[in-house]
Each structure stands twice: as C-alpha cells, then as structure tokens.
C-alpha atoms as a PDB file:
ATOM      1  CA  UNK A   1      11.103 -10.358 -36.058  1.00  0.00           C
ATOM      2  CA  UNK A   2       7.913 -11.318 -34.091  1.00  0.00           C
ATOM      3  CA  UNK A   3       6.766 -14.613 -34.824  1.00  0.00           C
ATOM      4  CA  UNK A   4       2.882 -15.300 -36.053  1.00  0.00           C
ATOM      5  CA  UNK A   5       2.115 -17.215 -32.763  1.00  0.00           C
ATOM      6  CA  UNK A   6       3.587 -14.177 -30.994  1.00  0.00           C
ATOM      7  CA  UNK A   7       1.241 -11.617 -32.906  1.00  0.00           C
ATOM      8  CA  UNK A   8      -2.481 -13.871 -32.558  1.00  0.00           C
ATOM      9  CA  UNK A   9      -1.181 -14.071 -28.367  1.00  0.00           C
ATOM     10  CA  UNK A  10      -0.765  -9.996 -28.613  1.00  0.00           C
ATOM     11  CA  UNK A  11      -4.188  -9.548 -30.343  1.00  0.00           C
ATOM     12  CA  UNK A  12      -5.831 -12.107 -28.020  1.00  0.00           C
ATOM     13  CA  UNK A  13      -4.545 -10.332 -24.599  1.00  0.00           C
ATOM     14  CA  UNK A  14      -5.910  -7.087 -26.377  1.00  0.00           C
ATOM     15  CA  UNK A  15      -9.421  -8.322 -26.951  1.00  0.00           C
ATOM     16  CA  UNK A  16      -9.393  -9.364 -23.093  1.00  0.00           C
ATOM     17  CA  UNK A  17      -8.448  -6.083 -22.046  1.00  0.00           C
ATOM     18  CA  UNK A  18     -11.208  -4.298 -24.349  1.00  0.00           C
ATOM     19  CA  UNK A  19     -13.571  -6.821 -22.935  1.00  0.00           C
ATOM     20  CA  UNK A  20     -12.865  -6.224 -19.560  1.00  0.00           C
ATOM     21  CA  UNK A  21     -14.444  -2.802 -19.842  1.00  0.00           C
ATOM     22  CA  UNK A  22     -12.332  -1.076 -17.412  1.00  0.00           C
ATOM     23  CA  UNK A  23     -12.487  -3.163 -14.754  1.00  0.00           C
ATOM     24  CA  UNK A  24      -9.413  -3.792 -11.908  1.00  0.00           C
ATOM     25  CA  UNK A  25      -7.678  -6.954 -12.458  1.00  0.00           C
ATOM     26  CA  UNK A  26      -8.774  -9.078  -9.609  1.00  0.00           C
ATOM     27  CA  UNK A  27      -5.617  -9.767  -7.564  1.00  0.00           C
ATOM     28  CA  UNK A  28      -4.875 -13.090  -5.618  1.00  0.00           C
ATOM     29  CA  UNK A  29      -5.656 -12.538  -1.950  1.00  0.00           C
ATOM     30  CA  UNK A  30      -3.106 -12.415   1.058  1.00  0.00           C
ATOM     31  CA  UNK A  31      -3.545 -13.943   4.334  1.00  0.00           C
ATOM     32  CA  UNK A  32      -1.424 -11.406   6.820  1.00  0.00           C
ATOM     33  CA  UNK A  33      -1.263 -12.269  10.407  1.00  0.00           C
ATOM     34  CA  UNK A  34       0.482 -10.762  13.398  1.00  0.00           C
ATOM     35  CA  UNK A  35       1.143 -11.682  17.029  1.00  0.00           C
ATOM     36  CA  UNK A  36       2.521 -11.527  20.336  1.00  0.00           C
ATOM     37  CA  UNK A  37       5.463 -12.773  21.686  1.00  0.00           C
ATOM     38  CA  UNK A  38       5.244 -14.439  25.270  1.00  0.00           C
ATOM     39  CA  UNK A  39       7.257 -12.136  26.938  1.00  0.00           C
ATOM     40  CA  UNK A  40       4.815  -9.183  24.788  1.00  0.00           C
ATOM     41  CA  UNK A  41       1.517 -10.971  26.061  1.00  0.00           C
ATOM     42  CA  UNK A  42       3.072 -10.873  29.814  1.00  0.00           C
ATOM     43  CA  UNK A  43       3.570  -7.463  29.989  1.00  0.00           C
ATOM     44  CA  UNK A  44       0.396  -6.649  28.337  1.00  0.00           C
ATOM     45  CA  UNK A  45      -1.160  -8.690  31.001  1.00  0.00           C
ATOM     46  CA  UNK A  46       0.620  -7.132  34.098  1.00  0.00           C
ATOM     47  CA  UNK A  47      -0.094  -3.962  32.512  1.00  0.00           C
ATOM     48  CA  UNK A  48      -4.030  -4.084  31.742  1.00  0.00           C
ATOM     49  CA  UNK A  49      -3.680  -5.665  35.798  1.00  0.00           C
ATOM     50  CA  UNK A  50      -2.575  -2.673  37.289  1.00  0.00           C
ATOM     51  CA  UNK A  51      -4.425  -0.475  35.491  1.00  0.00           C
ATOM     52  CA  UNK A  52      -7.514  -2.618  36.319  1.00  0.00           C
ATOM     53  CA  UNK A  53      -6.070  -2.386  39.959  1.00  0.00           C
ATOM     54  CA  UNK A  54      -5.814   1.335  39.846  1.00  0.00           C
ATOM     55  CA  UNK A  55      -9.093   2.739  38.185  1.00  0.00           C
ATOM     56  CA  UNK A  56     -10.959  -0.524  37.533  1.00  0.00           C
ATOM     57  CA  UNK A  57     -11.671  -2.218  34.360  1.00  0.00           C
ATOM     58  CA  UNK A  58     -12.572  -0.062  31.566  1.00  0.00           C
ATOM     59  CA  UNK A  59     -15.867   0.369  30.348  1.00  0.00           C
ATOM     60  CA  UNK A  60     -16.711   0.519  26.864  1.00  0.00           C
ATOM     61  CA  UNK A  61     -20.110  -0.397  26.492  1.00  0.00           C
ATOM     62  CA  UNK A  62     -21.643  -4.369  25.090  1.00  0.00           C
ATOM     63  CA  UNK A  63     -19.272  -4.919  22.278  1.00  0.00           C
ATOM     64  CA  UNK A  64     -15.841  -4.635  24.366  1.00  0.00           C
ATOM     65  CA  UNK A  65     -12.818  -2.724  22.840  1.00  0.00           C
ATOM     66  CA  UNK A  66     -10.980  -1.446  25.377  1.00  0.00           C
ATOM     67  CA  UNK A  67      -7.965  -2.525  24.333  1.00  0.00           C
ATOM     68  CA  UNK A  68      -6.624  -1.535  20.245  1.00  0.00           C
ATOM     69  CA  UNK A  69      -3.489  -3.422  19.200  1.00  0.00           C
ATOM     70  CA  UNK A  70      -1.568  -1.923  16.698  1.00  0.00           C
ATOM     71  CA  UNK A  71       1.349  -3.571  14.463  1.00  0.00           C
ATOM     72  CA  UNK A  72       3.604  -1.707  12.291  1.00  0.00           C
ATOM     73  CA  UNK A  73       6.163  -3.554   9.988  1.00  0.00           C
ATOM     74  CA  UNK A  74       8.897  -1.592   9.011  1.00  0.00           C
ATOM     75  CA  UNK A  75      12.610  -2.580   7.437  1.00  0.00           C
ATOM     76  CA  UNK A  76      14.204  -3.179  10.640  1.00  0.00           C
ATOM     77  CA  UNK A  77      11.548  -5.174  12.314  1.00  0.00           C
ATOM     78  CA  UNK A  78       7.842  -4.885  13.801  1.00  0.00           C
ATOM     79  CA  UNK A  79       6.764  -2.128  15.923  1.00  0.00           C
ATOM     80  CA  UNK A  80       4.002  -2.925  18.722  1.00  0.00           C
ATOM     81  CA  UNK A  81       2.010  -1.332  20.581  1.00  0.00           C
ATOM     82  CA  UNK A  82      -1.477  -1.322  22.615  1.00  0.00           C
ATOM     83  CA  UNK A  83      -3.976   1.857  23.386  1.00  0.00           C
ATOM     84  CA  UNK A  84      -6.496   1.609  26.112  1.00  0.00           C
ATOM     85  CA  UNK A  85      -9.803   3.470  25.585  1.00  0.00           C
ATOM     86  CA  UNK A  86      -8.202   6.043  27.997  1.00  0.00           C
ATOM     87  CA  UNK A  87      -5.401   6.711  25.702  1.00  0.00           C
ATOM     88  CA  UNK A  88      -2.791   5.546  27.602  1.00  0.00           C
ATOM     89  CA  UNK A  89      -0.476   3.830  25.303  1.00  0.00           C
ATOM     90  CA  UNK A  90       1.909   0.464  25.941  1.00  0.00           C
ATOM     91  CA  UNK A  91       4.924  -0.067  23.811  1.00  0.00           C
ATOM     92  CA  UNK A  92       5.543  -3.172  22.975  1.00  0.00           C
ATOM     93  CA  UNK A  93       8.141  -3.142  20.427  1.00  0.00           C
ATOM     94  CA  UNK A  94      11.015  -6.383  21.043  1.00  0.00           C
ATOM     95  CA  UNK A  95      13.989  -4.109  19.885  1.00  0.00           C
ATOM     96  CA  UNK A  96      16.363  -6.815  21.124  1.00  0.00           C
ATOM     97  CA  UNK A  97      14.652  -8.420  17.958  1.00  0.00           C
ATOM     98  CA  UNK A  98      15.715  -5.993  15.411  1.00  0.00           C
END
C-alpha cells in the first residue's frame, strides 16, 4: 500500500511536470576533452614538415584551418586522425593502446 507521504510527493512531481509546459529537462553539462599523445604530436609534426617541404604551407585564408583533428571513441579505444585542407589524411590511431 502507498503511503500518504508517498501520494502528496507523486502529485507534487506531477504539478512540476504540467508546469513545465513541455519544456526539455535541462541536463547537467559535460566537460569532454581529447588529446595527443607525444609520440601522436611528433608525427603530426614531421608530417605537416614535409608536406610544408614539398608544396609549401597551406593556405587557407585569415582565420587558419588547415589542419582538422578528428577523435573517435569507440569500445576498444580512441581512433585519431588529422585532414589537411588538401584532403590528405594522417592516421593517428595508438593501436598498441587498445
């Protein structure tokens, strides 16, 4: 049997919903932040280097953006990789770490 107390905190939480009038339940906020390992950052660096040394630094106009990291979690462990405005594409996935 459901207690008094329980029934007034069931009719309370009801009038809260009514009087939120639809609205999303604001959710608490999540820092997420991902990086490079050393050995990552020094072959992105040797990399960006000799394609600077081959066809010259990539121009992309005031704002910079050349470069477009992108990290992937997945089950097993975090997939890396960099584009260059080009397209060319550097993997830089630690598999040893998975």
């Amino acid at each position: 049997m459901i207690g008094k107390k329980k029934i007034e905190k069931i009719k309370k939480h009801i009038e809260e919903v009514k009087n939120r009038s639809g609205e999303p339940p604001v959710l608490p906020e999540y820092e997420i932040t991902f990086g490079l390992t050393g050995k990552q950052w020094k072959k992105y660096q040797k990399w960006r280097k000799a394609k600077t040394k081959k066809d010259g630094e990539l121009y992309v106009g005031a704002i910079g953006g050349a470069y477009s990291f992108c990290f992937t979690p997945t089950g097993i462990g975090e997939m890396v990789t960099v584009r260059a405005a080009d397209g060319e594409v550097l993997d830089l996935t630690d598999y040893d770490a998975w």
